[in-house]
Protein backbone atom coordinates (compact mmCIF):
# COMPACT_ATOMS: atom_id res chain seq x y z
CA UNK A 1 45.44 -48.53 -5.65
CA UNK A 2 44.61 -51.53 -8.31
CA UNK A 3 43.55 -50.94 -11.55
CA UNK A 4 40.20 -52.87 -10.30
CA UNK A 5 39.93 -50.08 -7.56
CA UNK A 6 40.68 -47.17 -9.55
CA UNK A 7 38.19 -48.60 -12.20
CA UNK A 8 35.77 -48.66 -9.20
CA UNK A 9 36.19 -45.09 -7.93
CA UNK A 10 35.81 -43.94 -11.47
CA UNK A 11 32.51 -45.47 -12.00
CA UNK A 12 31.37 -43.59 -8.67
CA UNK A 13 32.70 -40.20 -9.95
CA UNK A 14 30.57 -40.90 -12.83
CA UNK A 15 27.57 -42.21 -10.67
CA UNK A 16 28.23 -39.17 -8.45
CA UNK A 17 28.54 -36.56 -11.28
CA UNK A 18 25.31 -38.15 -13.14
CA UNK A 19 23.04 -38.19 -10.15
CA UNK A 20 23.99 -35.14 -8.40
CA UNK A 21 22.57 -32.83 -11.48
CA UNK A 22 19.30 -35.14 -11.13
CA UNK A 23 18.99 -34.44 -7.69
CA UNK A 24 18.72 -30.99 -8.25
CA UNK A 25 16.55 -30.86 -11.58
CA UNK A 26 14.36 -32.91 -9.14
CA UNK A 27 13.52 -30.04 -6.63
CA UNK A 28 10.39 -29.28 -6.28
CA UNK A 29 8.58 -32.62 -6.72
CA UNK A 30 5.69 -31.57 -4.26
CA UNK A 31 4.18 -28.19 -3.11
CA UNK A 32 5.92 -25.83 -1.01
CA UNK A 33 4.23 -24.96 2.24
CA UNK A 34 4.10 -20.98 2.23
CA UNK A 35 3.66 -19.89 6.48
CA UNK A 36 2.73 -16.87 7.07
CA UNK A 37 3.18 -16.20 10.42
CA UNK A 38 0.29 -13.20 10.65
CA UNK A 39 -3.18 -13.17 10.28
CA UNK A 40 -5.67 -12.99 7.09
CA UNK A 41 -6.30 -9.46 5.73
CA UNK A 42 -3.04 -7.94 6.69
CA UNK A 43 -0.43 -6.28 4.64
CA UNK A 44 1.76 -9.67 4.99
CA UNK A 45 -1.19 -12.04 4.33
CA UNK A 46 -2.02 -10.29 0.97
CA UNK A 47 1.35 -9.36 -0.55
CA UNK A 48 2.58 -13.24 0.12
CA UNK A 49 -0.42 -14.61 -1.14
CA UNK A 50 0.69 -12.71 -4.22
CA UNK A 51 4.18 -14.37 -4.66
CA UNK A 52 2.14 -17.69 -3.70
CA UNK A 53 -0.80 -17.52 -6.35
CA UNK A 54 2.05 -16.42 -9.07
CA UNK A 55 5.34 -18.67 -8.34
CA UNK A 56 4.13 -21.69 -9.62
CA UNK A 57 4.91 -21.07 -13.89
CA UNK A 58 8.60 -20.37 -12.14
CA UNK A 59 9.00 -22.73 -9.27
CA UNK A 60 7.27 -25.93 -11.10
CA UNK A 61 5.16 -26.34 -8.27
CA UNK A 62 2.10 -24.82 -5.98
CA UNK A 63 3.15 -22.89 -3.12
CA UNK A 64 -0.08 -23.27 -0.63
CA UNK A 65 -0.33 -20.63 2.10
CA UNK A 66 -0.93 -21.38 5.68
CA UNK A 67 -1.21 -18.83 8.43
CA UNK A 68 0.04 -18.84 11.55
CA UNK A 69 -0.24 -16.31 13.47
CA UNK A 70 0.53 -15.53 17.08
CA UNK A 71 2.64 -13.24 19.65
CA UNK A 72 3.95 -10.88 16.90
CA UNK A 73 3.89 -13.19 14.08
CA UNK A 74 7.09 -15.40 16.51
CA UNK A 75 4.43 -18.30 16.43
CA UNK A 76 4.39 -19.50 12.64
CA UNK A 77 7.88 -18.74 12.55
CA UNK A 78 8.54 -20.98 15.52
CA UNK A 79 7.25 -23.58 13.72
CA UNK A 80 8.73 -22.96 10.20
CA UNK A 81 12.13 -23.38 11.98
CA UNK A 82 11.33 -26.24 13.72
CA UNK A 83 10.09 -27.82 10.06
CA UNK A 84 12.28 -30.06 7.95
CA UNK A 85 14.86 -28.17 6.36
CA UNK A 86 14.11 -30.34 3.03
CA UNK A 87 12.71 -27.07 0.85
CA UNK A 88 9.61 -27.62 1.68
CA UNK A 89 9.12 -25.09 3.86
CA UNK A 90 8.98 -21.53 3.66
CA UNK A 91 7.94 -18.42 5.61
CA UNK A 92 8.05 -15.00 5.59
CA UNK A 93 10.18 -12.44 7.65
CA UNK A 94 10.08 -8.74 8.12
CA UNK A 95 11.47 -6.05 9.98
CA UNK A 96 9.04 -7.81 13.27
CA UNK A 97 11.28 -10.84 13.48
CA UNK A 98 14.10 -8.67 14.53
CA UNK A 99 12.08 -5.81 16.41
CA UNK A 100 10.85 -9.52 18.73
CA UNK A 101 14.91 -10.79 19.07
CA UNK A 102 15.90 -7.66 20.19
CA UNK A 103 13.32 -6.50 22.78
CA UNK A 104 13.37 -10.21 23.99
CA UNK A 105 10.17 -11.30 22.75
CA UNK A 106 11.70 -14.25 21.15
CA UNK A 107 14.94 -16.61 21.00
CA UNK A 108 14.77 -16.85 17.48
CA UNK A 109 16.49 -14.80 15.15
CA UNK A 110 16.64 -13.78 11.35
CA UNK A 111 19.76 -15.92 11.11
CA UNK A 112 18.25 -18.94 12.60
CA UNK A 113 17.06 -18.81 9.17
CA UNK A 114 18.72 -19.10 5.21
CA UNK A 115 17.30 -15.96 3.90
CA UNK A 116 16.32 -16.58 0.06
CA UNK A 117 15.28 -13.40 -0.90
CA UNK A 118 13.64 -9.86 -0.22
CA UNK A 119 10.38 -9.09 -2.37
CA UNK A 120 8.64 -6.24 -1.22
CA UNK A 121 8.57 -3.05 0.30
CA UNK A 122 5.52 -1.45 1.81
CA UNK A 123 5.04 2.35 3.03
CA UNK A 124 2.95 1.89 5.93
CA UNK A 125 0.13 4.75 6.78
CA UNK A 126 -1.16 6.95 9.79
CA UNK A 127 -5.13 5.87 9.81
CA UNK A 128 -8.21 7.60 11.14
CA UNK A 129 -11.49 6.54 12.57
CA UNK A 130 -13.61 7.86 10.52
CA UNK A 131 -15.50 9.53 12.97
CA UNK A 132 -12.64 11.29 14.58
CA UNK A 133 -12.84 15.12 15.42
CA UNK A 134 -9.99 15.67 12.59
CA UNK A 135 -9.04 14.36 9.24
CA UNK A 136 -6.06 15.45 8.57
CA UNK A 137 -2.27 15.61 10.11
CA UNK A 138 -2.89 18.74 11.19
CA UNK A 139 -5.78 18.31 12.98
CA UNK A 140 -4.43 15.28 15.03
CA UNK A 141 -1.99 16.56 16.38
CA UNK A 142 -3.53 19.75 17.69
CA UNK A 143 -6.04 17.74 19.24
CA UNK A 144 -3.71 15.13 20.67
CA UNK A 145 -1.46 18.19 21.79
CA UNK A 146 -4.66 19.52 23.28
CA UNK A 147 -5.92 16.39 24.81
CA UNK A 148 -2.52 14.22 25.66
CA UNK A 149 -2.77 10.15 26.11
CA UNK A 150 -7.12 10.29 25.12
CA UNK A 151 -6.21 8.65 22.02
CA UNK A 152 -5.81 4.85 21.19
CA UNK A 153 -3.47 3.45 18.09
CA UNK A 154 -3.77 0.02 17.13
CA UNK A 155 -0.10 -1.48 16.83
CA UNK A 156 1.88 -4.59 17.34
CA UNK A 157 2.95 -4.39 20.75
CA UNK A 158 6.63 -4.96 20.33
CA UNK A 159 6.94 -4.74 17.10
CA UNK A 160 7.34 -2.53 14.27
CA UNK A 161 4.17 -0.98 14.20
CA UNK A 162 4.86 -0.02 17.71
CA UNK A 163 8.55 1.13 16.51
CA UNK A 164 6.66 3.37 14.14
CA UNK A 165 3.87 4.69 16.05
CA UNK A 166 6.27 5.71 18.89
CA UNK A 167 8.68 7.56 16.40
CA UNK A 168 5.27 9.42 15.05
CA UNK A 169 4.61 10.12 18.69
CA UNK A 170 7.74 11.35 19.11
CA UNK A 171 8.14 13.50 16.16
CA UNK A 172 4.71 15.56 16.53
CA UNK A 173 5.83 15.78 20.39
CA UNK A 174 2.36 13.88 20.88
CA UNK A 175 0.91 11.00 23.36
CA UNK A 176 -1.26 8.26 22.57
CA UNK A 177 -2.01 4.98 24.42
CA UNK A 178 -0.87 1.76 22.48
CA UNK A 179 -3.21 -0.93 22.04
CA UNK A 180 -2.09 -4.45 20.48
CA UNK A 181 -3.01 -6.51 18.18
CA UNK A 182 -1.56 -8.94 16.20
CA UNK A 183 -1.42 -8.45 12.65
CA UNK A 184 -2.75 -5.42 10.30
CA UNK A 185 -5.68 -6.46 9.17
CA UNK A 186 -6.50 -7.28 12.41
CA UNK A 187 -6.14 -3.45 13.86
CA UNK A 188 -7.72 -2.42 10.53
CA UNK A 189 -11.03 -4.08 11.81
CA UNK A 190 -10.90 -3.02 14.95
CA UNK A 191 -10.85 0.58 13.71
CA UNK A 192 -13.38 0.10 11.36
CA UNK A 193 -15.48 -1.24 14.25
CA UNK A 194 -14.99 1.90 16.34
CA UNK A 195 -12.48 0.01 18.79
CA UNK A 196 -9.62 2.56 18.16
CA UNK A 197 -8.86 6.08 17.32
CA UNK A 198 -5.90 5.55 15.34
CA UNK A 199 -3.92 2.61 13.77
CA UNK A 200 -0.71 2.01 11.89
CA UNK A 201 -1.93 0.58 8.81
CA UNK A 202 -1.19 -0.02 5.06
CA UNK A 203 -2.58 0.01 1.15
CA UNK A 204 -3.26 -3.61 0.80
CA UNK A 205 -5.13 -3.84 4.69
CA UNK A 206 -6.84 0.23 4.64
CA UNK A 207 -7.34 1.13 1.26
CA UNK A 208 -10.85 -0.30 0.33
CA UNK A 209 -11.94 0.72 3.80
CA UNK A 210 -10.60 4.65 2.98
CA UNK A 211 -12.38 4.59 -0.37
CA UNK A 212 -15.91 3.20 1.59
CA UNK A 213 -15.29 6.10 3.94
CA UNK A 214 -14.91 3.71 6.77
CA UNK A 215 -11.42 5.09 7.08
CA UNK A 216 -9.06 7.89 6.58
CA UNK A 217 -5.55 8.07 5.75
CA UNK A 218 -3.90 11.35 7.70
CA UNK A 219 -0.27 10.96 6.58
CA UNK A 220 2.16 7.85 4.84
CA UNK A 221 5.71 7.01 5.36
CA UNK A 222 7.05 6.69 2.27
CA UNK A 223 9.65 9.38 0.72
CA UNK A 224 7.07 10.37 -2.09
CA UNK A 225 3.29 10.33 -2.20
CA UNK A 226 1.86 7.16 -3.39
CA UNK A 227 0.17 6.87 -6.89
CA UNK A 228 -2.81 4.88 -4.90
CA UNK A 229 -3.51 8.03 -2.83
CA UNK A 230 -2.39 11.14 -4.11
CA UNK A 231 -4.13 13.28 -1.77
CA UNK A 232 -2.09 11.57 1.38
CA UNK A 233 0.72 13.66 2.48
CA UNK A 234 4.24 11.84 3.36
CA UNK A 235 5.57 12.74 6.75
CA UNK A 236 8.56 14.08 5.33
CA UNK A 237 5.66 16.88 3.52
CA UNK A 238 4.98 17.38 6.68
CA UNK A 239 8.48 18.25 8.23
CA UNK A 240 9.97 15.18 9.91
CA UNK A 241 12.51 12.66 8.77
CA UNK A 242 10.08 9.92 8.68
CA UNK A 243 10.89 6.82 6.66
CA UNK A 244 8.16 4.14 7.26
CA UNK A 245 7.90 0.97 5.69
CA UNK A 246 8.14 -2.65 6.07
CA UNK A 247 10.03 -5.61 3.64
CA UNK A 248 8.56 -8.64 3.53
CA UNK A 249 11.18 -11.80 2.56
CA UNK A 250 11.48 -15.42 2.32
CA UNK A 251 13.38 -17.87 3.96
CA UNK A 252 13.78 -21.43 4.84
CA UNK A 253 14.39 -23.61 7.73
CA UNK A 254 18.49 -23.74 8.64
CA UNK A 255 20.38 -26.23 6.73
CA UNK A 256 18.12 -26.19 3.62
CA UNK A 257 19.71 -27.96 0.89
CA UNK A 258 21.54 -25.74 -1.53
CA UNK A 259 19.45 -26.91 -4.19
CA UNK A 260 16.35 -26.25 -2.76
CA UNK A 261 18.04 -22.79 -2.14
CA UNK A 262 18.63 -21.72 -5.35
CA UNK A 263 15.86 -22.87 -7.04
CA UNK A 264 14.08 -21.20 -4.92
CA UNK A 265 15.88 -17.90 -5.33
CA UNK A 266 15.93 -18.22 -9.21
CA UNK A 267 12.13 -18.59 -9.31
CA UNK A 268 11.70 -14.89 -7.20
CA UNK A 269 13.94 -13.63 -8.94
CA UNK A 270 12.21 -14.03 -12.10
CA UNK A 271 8.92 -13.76 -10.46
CA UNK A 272 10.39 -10.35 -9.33
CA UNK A 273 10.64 -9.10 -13.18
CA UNK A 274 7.18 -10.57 -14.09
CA UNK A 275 4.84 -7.48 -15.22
CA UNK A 276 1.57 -9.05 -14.30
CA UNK A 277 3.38 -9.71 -10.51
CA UNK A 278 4.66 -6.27 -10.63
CA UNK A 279 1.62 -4.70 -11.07
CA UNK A 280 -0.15 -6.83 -8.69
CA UNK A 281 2.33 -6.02 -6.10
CA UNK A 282 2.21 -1.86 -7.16
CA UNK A 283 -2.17 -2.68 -6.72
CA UNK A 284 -1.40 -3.94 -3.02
CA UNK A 285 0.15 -0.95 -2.79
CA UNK A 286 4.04 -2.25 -2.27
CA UNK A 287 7.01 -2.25 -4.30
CA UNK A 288 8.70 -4.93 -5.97
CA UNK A 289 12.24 -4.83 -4.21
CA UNK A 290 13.87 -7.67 -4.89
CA UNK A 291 17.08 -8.84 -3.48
CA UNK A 292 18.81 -12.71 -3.52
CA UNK A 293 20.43 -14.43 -0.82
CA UNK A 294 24.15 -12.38 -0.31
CA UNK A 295 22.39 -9.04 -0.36
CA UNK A 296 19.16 -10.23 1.78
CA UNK A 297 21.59 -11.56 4.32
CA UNK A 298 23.26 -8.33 4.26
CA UNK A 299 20.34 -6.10 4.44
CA UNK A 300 18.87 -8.43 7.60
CA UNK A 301 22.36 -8.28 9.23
CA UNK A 302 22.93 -4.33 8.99
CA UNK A 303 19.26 -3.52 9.94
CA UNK A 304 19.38 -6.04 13.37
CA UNK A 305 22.03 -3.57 14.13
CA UNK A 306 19.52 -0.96 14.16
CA UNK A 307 16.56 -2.45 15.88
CA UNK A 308 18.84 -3.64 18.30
CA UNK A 309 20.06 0.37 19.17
CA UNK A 310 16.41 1.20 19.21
CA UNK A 311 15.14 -1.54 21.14
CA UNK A 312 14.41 -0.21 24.45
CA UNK A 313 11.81 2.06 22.89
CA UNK A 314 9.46 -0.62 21.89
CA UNK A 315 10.34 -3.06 24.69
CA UNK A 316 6.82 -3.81 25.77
């Protein structure tokens, strides 16, 4: 090599190692299109439109939502992965995605994805009509035992809401027709409208409707009673093994650059430990339950495992 050459490739190292910090400090230098691949109302719709309306002190940039939803939420996501993997897309993933691979609903799956992080966790709830002939646990399911398959329960055909409903069904030794529908807030309003009996259903989608009387919470799947509704009994009160809730996560179109990446990740994460976020999140009536990119991947990868071993239950 000449000393001209070697002179060269040394101004190109420096080039290379003076541009390549820019390049990230650069990311984001436009907003970041949030899809969320369910409808308005829902559980999903109002927990990411949290992380949207609060990223931006973090992220340097807006974060506008768009939803998208469709055939078990596999539409938006369909089209987040088929988006430029530049950073300027992102979506949001739960336990559906991989409830839809496995009972063949879709071709994608989580990994057709970088996973950036996990943000919430949300107990989801057994809800009433109110003008059902019970109004609590007890009462459903000695009418249901007493009148097997006359009741309806709104779910996500497929999905995890289905996954749920079916393990209730199973654990009360019960029987219930499934209706579908395609997002939470969506079944919500059908209930509300006297359209179903029953629904799986959440805080952020039910509560307002359960404090108007329009609803009524029978029984909730998380380990301990919930601070938003005291009076609710967990399932595991009422002598099952019931565990019932649903994460909510980010990720990006494959191949996103690495800067994008962890920017990305960085800004959740300290969204995640932001008070006014936390309590926002804890109002919705989820957890804050943060987890980066190693340990999302993780999580996603151990629980595919499961769905997959449980899939022929909820194959609609």
């Amino acid at each position: 090599m000449t000393v001209f050459t070697r002179a060269f490739a040394g101004v190109g190292l420096a080039i290379a190692s003076f541009t390549s910090p820019a390049i990230a400090q650069d990311y984001p230098a436009k907003p970041v299109e949030f899809i969320v691949p369910w409808s308005p109302g829902g559980g999903s719709d109002t927990l990411m439109r949290i992380v949207a309306n609060n990223v931006s002190p973090f992220l340097g940039a807006e974060m506008p939502v768009i939803n998208m939803p469709g055939v078990g939420g596999t539409v938006g996501l369909t089209e987040a992965s088929r988006r430029a993997a530049d950073g300027y897309t992102i979506s949001q993933v739960h336990e559906g995605l991989l409830a839809a691979t496995a009972t063949g609903l879709t071709e994608l799956a989580w990994d057709d994805f970088d996973p950036i992080a996990l943000m919430t966790a949300s107990p989801q709830y057994l809800v009433a009509g109110s003008g059902q002939p019970f109004d609590t646990m007890e009462g459903l399911v000695e009418y249901a035992q007493e009148n097997p398959g006359d009741l309806t329960i709104g779910v996500t055909l497929g999905g995890v809401p289905h996954l749920h409903a079916a393990m209730i069904a199973e654990a009360f030794d019960i029987e219930w027709r499934y209706v579908g529908y395609e997002g939470t807030g969506e079944r919500i309003r059908a209930l509300v409208g006297g359209n179903l009996d029953l629904a799986i259903g959440d805080i952020a989608s039910s509560l307002q409707f359960a404090e108007n009387g329009d609803l009524n919470f029978l029984a909730t799947g998380a380990t301990e009673r919930m601070p938003q509704t005291p009076d609710v009994p967990t399932f595991m009160e009422l002598g099952t093994d019931l565990d019932l809730s649903i994460t909510r996560g980010i990720v990006m179109p494959k191949g996103a650059p690495e800067e994008a990446q962890a920017t990305m990740e960085t800004a959740l994460m300290e969204l995640s430990e932001d008070e006014a976020f936390i309590e926002q999140i804890n109002n919705a009536g989820a957890e804050v339950a943060f987890r980066g990119r190693d340990a999302y991947s993780e999580y996603l990868s151990n629980l595919a495992a499961t769905v997959d071993r449980l899939a022929e239950v909820i194959a609609p």
